[in-house]
N, C-alpha and C. Protein backbone atom coordinates (compact mmCIF):
# COMPACT_ATOMS: atom_id res chain seq x y z
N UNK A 1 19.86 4.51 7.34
CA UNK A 1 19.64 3.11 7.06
C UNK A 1 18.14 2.85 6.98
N UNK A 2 17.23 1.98 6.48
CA UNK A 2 16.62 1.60 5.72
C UNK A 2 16.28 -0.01 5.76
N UNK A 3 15.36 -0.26 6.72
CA UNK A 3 15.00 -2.08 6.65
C UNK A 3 13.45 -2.25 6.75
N UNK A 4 13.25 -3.09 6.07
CA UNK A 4 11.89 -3.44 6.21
C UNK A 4 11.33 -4.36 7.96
N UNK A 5 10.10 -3.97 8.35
CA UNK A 5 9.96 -4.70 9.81
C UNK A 5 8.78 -5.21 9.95
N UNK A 6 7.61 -4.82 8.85
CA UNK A 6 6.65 -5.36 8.94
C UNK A 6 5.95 -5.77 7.55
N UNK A 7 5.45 -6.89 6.85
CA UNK A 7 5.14 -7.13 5.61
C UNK A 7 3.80 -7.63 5.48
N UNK A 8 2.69 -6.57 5.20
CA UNK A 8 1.16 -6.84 5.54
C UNK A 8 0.79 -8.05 4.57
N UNK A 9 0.27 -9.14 4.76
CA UNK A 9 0.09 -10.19 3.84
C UNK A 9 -1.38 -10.75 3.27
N UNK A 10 -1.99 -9.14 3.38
CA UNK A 10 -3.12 -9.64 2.68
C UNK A 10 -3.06 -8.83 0.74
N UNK A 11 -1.85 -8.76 0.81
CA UNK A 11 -1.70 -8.33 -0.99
C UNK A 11 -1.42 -9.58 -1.80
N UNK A 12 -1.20 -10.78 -0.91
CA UNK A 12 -0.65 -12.81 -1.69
C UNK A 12 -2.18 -12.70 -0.84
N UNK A 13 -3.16 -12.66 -0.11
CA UNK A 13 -3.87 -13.71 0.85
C UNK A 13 -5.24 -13.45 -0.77
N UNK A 14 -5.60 -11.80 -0.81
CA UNK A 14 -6.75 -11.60 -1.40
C UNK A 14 -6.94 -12.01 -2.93
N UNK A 15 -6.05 -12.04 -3.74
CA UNK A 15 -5.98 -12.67 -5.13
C UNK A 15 -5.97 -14.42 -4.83
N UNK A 16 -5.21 -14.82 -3.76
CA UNK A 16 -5.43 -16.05 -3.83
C UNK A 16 -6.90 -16.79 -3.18
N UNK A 17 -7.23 -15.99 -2.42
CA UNK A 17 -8.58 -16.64 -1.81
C UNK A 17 -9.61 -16.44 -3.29
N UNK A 18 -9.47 -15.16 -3.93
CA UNK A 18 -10.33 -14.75 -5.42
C UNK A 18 -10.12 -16.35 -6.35
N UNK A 19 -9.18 -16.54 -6.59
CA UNK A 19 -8.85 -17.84 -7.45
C UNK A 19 -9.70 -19.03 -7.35
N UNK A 20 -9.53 -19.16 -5.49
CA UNK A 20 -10.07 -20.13 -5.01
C UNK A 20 -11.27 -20.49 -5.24
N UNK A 21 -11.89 -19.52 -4.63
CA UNK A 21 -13.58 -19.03 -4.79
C UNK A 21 -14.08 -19.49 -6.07
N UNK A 22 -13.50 -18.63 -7.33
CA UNK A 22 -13.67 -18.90 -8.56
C UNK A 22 -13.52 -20.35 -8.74
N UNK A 23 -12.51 -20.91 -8.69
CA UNK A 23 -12.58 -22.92 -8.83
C UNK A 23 -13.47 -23.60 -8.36
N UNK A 24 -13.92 -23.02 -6.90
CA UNK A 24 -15.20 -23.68 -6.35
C UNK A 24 -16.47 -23.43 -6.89
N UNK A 25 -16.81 -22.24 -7.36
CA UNK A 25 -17.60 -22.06 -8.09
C UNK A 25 -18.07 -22.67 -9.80
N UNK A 26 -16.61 -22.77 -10.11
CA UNK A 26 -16.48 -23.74 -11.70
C UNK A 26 -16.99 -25.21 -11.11
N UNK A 27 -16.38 -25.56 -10.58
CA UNK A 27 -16.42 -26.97 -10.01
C UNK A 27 -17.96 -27.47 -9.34
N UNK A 28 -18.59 -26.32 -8.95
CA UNK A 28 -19.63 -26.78 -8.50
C UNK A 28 -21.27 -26.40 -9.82
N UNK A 29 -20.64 -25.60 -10.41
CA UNK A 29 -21.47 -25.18 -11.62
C UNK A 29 -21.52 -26.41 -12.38
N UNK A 30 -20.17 -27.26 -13.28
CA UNK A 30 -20.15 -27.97 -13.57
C UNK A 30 -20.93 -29.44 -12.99
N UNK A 31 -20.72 -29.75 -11.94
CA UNK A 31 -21.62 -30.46 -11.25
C UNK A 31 -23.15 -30.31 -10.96
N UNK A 32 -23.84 -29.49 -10.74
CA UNK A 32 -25.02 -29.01 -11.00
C UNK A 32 -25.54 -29.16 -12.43
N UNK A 33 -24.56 -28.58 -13.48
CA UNK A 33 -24.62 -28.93 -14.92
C UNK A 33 -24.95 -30.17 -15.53
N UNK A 34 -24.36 -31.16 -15.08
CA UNK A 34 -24.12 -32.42 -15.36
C UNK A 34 -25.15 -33.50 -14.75
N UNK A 35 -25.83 -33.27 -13.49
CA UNK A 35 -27.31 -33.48 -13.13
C UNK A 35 -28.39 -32.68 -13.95
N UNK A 36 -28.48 -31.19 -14.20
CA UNK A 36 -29.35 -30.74 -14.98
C UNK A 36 -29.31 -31.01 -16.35
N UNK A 37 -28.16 -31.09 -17.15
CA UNK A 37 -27.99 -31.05 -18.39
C UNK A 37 -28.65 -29.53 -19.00
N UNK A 38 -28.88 -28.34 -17.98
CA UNK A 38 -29.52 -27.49 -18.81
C UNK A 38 -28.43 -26.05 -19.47
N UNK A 39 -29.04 -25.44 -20.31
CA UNK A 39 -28.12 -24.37 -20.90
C UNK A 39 -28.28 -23.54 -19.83
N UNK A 40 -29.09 -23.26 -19.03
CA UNK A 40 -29.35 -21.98 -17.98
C UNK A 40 -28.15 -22.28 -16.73
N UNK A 41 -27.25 -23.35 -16.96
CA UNK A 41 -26.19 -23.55 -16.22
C UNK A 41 -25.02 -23.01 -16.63
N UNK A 42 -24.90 -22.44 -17.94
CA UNK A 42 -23.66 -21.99 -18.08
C UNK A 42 -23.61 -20.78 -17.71
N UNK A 43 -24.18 -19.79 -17.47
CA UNK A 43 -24.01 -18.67 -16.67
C UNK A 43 -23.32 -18.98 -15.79
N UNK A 44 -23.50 -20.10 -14.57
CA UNK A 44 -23.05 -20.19 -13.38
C UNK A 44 -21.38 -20.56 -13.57
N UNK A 45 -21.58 -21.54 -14.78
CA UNK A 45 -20.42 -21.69 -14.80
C UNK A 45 -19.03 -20.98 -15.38
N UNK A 46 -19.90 -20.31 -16.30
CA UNK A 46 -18.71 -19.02 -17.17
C UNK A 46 -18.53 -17.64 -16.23
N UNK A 47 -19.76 -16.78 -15.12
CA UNK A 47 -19.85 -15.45 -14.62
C UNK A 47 -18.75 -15.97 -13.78
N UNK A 48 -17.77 -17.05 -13.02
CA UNK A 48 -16.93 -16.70 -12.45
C UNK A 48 -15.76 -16.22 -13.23
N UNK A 49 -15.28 -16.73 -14.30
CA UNK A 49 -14.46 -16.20 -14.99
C UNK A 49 -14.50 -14.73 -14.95
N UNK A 50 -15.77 -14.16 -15.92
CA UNK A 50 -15.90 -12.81 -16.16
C UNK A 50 -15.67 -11.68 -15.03
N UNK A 51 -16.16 -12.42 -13.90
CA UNK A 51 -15.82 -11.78 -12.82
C UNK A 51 -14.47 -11.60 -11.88
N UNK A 52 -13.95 -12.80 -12.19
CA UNK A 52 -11.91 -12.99 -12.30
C UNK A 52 -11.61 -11.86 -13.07
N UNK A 53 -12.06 -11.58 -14.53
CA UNK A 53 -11.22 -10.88 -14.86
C UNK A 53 -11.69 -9.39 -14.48
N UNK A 54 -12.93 -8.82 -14.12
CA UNK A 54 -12.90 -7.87 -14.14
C UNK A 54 -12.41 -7.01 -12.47
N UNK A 55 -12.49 -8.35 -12.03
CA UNK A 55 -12.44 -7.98 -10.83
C UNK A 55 -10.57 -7.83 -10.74
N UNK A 56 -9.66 -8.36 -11.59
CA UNK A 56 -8.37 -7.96 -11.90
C UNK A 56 -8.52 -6.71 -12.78
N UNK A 57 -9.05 -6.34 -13.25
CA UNK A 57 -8.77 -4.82 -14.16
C UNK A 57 -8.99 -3.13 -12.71
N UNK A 58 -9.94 -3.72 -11.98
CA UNK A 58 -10.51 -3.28 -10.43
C UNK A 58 -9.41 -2.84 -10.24
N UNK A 59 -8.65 -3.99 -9.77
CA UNK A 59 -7.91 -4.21 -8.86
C UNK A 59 -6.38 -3.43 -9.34
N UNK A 60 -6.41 -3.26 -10.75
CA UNK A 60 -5.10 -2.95 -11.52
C UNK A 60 -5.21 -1.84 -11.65
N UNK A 61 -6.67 -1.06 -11.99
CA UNK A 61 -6.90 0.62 -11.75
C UNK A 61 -7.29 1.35 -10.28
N UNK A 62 -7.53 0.82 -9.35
CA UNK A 62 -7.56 1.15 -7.89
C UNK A 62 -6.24 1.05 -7.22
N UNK A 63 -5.77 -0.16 -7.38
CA UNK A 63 -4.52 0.13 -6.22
C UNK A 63 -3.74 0.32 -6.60
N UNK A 64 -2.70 1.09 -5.58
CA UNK A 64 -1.28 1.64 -5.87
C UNK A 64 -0.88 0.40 -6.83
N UNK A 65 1.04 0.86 -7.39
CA UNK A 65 1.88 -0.12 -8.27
C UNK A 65 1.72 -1.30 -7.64
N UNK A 66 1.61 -2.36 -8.85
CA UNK A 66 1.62 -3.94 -7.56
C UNK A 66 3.07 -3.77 -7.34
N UNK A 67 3.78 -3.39 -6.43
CA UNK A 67 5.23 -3.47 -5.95
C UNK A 67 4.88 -3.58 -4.23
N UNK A 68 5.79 -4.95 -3.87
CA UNK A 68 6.05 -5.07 -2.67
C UNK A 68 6.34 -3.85 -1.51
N UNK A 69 6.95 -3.19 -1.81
CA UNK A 69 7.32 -1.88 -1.26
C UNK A 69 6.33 -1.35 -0.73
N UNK A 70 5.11 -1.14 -1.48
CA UNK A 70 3.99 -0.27 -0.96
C UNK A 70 3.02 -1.06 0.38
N UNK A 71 3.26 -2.09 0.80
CA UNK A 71 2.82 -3.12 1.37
C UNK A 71 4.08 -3.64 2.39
N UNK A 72 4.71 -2.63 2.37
CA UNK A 72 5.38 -2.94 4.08
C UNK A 72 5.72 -1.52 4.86
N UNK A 73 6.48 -1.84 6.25
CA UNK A 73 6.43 -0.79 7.29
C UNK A 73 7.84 -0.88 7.12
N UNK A 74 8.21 -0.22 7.39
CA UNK A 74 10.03 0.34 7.30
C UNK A 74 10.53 1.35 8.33
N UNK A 75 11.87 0.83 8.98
CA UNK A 75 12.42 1.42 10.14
C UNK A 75 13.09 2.29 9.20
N UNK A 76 13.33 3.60 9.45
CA UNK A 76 14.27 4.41 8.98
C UNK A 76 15.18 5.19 10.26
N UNK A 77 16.46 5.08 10.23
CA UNK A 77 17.33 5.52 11.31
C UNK A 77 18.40 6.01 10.38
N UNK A 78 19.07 7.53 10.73
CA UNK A 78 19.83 8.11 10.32
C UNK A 78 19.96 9.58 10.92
N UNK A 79 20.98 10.44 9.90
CA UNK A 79 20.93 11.83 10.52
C UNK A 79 19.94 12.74 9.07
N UNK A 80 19.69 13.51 9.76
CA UNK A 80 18.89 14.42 9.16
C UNK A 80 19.35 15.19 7.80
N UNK A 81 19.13 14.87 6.87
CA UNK A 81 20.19 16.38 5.85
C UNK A 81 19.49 17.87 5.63
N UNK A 82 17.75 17.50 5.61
CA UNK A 82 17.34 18.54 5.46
C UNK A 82 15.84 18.30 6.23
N UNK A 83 15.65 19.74 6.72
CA UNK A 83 14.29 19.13 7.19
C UNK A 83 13.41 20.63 7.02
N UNK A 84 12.22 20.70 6.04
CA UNK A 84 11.21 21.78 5.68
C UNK A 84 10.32 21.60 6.16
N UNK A 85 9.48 22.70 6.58
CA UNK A 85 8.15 22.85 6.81
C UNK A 85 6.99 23.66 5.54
N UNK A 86 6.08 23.05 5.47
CA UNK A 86 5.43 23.52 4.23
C UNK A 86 3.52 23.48 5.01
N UNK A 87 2.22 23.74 4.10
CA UNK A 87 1.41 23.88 4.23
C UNK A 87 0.71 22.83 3.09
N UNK A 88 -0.03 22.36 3.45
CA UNK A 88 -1.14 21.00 2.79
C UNK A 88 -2.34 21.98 3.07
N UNK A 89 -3.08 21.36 1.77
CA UNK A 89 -4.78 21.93 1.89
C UNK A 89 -4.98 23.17 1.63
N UNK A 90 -6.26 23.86 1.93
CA UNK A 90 -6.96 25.14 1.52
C UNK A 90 -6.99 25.53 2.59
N UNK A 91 -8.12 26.88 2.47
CA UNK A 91 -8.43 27.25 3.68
C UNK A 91 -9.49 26.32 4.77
N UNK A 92 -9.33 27.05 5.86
CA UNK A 92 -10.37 25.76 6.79
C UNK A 92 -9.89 23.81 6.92
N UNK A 93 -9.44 23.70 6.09
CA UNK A 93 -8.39 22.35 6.27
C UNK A 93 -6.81 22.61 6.09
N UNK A 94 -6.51 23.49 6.46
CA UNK A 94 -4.77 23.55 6.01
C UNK A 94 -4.40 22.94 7.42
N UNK A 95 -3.22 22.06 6.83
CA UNK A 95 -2.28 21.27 8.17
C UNK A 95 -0.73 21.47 7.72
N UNK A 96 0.12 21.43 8.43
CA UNK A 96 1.56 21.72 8.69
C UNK A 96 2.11 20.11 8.67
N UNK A 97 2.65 20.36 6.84
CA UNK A 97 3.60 18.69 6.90
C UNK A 97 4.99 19.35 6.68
N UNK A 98 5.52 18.47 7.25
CA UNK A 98 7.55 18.32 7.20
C UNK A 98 7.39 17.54 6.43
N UNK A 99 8.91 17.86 5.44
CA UNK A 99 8.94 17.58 4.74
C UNK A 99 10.44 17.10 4.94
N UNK A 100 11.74 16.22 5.02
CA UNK A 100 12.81 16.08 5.17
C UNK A 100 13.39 14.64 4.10
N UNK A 101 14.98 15.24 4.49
CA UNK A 101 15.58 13.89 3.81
C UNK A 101 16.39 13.16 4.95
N UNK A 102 16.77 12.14 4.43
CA UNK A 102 17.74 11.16 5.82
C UNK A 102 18.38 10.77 4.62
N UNK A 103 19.74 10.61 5.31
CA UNK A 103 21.01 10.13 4.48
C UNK A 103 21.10 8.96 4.46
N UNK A 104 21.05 8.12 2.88
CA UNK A 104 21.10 6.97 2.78
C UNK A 104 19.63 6.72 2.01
N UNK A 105 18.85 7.61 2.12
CA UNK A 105 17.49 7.30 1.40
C UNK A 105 16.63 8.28 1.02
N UNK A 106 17.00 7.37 -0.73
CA UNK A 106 16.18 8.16 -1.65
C UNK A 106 15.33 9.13 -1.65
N UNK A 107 13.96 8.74 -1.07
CA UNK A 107 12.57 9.60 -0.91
C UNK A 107 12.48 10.48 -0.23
N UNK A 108 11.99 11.31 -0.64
CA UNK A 108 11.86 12.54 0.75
C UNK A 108 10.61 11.47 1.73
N UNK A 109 11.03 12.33 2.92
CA UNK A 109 9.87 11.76 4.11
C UNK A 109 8.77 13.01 4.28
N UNK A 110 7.63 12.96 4.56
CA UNK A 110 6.96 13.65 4.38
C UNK A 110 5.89 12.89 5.82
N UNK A 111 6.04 14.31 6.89
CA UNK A 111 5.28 13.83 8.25
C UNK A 111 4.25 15.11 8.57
N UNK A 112 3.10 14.78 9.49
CA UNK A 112 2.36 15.98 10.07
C UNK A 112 3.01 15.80 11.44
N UNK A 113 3.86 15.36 11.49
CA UNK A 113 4.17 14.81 13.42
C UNK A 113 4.70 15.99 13.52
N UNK A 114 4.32 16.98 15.15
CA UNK A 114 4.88 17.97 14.72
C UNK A 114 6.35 18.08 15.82
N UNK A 115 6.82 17.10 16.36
CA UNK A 115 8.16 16.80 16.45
C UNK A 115 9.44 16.67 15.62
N UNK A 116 9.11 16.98 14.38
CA UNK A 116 10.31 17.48 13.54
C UNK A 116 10.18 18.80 13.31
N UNK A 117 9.06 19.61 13.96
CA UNK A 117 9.48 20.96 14.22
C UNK A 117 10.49 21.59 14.81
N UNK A 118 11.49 20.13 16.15
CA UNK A 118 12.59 21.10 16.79
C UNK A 118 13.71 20.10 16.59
N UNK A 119 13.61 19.77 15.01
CA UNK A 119 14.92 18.83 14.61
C UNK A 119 15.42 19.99 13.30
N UNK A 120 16.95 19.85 13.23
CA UNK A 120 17.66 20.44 12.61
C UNK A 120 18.41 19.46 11.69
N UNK A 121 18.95 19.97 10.67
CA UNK A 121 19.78 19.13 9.65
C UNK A 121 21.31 18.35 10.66
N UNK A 122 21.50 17.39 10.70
CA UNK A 122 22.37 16.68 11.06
C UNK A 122 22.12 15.87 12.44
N UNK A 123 20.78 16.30 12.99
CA UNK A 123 20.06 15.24 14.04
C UNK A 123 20.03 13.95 14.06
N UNK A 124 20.30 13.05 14.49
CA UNK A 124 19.66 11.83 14.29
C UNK A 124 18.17 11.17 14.65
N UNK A 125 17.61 10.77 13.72
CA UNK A 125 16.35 10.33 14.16
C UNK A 125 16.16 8.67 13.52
N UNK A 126 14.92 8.26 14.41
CA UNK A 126 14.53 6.89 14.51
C UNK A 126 12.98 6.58 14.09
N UNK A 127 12.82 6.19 12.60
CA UNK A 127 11.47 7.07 12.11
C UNK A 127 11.00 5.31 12.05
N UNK A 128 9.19 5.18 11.84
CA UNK A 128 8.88 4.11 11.39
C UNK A 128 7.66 4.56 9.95
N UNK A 129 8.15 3.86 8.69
CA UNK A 129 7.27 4.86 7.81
C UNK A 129 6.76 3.69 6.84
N UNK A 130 5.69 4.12 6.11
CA UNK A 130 4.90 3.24 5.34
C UNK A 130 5.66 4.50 3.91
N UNK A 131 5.26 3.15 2.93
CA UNK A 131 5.68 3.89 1.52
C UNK A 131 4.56 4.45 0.69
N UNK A 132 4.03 5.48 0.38
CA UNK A 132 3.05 6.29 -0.39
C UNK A 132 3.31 6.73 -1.43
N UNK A 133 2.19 6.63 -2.47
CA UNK A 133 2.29 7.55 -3.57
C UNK A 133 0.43 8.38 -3.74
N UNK A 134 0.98 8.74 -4.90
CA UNK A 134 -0.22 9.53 -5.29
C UNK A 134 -0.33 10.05 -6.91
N UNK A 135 -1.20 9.30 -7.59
CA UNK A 135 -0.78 9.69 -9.28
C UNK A 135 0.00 11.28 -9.27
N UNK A 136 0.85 11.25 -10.14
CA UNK A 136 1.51 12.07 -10.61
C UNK A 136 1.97 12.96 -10.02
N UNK A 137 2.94 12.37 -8.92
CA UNK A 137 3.78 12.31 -7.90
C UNK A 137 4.61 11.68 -7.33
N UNK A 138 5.50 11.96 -6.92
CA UNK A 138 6.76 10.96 -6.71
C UNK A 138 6.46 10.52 -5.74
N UNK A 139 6.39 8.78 -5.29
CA UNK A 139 6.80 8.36 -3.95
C UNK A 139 7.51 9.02 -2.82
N UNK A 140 7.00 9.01 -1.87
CA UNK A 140 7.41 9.56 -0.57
C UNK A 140 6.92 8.38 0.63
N UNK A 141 8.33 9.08 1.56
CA UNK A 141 7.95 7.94 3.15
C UNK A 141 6.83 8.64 4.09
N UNK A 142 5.46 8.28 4.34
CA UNK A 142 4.77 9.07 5.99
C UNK A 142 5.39 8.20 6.68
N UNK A 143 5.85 9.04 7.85
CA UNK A 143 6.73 8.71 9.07
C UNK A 143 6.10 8.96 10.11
N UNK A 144 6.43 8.45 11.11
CA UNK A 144 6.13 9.10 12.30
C UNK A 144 7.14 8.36 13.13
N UNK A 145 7.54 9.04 14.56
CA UNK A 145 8.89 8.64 15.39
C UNK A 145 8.69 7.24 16.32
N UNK A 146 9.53 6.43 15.94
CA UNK A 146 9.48 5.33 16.00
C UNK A 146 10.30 4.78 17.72
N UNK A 147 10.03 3.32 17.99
CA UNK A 147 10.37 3.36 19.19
C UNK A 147 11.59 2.77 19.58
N UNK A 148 11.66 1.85 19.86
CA UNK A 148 13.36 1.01 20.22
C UNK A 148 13.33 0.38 18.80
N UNK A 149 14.95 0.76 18.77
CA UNK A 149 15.89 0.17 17.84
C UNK A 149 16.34 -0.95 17.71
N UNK A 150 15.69 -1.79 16.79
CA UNK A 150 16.23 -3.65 17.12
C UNK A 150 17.72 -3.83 16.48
């Protein structure tokens, strides 16, 4: 099973405070404008735009998919179907991630915790995991073992 428990809310807070900013800035350019009457005011008043938009193109090539999903914490509780151990990194940084599935959900989970070292397929476990990707790669859950069950 599969529920969402925590929903970080600065992915609605930071585009909307950006908007804001930008209006105050139109609004006050314009006003300044309208006492000066000079052309050296429209900079002030057009660079918020330009900067709205580029600062959305930023924002559209830096962060993960805009999908809700990637922007919450998720209880995962179930039994185990499969659970691998594999190697991340080169030499001098190599770390030991598990790699497993839980019945009922999609993604593989993918942990360094090394407490799914003495779990077997049909265990039950009580995971708490954020949703990850990575260009040109499939979504996966990082987990780590989670505490009381609401």
């Amino acid at each position: 099973m599969i529920e969402s428990i925590f929903f970080n809310p600065w992915i609605w807070i930071i585009p909307i405070l950006m908007v804001v900013l930008v209006a105050l800035t139109v609004v006050g350019g314009f006003a300044l404008w309208r006492d000066d009457l000079s052309l050296w005011m429209l900079p002030t008043i057009i660079s918020p735009f330009a900067l709205l938009i580029l600062g959305g193109f930023y924002f559209g090539a830096m962060l993960p998919p805009y999908d809700v999903s990637y922007y919450q914490t998720y209880r995962i509780t179930g039994e185990l179907t499969q659970v691998e151990s594999a190697f991340n990194g080169d030499e001098g940084t190599m770390s030991q991630v598990f790699i497993a599935r839980v019945d009922g959900v999609d993604l593989f989970i993918r942990s360094g915790d090394q407490r799914f070292r003495s779990l077997d397929a049909g265990d039950e476990v009580n995971l708490v995991c954020e949703k990850r990707f990575a260009y040109f790669q499939e979504p996966w859950f990082d987990c780590s073992f989670g505490g009381e069950q609401r």
